[in-house]
Protein backbone atom coordinates (compact mmCIF):
# COMPACT_ATOMS: atom_id res chain seq x y z
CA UNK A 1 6.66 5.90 18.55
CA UNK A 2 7.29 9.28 16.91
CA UNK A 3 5.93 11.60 14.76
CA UNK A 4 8.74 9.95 12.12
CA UNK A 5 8.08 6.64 13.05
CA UNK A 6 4.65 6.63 12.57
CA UNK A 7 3.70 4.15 9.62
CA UNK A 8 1.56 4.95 6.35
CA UNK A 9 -0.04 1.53 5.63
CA UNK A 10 -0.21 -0.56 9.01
CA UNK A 11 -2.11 -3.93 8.08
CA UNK A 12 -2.99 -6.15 10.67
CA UNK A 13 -2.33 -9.87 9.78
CA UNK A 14 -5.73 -10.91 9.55
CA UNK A 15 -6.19 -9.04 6.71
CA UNK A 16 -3.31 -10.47 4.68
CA UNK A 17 -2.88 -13.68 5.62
CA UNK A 18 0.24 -13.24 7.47
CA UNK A 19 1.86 -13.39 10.77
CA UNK A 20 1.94 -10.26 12.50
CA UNK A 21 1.54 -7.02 11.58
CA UNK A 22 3.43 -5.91 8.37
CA UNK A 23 4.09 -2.06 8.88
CA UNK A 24 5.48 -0.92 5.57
CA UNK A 25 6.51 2.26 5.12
CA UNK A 26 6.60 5.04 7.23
CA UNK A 27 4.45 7.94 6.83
CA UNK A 28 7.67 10.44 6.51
CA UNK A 29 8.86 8.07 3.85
CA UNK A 30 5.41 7.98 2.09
CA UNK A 31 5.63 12.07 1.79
CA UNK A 32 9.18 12.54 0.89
CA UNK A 33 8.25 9.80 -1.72
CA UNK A 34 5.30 12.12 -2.73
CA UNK A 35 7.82 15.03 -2.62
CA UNK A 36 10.56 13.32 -4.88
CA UNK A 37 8.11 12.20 -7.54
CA UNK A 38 7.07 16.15 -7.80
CA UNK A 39 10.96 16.68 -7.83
CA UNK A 40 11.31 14.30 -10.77
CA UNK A 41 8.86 15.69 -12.85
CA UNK A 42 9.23 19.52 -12.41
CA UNK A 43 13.49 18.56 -13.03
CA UNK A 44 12.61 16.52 -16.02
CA UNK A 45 9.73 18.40 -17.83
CA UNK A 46 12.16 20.02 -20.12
CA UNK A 47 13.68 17.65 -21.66
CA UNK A 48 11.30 14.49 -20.66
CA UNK A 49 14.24 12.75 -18.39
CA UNK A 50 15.91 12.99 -15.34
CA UNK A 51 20.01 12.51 -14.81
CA UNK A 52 19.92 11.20 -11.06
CA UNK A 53 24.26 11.05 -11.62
CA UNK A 54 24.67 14.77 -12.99
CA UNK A 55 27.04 16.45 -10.23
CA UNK A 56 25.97 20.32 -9.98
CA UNK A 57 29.89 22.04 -10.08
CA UNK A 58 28.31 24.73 -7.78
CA UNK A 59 28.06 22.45 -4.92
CA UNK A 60 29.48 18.57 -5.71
CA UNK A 61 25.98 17.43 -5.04
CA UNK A 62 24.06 14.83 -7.47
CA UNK A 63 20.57 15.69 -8.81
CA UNK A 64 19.47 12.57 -6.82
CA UNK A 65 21.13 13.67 -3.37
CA UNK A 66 19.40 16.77 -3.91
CA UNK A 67 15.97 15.51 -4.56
CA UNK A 68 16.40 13.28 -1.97
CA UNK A 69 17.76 15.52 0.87
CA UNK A 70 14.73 18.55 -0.24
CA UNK A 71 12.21 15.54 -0.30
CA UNK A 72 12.86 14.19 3.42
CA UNK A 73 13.19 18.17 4.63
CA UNK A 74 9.65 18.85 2.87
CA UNK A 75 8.20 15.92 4.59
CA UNK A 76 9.68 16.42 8.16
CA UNK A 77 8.31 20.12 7.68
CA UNK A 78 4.95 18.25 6.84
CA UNK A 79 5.04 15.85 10.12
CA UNK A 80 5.68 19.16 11.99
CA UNK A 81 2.92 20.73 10.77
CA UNK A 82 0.69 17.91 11.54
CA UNK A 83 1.59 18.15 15.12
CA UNK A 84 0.94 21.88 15.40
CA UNK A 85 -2.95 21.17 13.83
């Protein structure tokens, strides 16, 4: 399993009643989810909301695929680092 693959919240089945073990998400989703909240907020804290649809002219790209794209980058740079410790 990789480095990317690796997953945040593992939970063996004993300890939810289940059958087998549910894996949730993975730990590079968990920080770019962490990243894109920071995103959100810092984007919106002028005017208190966030237009996921607005299309910068500059570059055809939405606000979201932006977030999005800088949020999985931040957290791959994060998994990196993790290996280098």
């Amino acid at each position: 399993m990789s480095n990317k693959d690796t997953f945040a919240f593992p939970t063996p089945a004993s300890e939810y009643g289940g059958h087998g073990t549910a894996f949730g998400m993975t730990l590079r989703d968990y920080f770019a989810a962490g990243f894109a909240s920071a995103q959100a907020t810092a984007t919106s804290a002028d005017t208190g909301l966030i237009n996921p649809d607005y299309v910068d002219p500059r570059d055809d790209r939405s606000v979201a695929q932006k977030i999005a794209e800088s949020s999985y980058a931040l957290a791959d740079a994060m998994l990196a680092a993790r290996v280098k410790s």
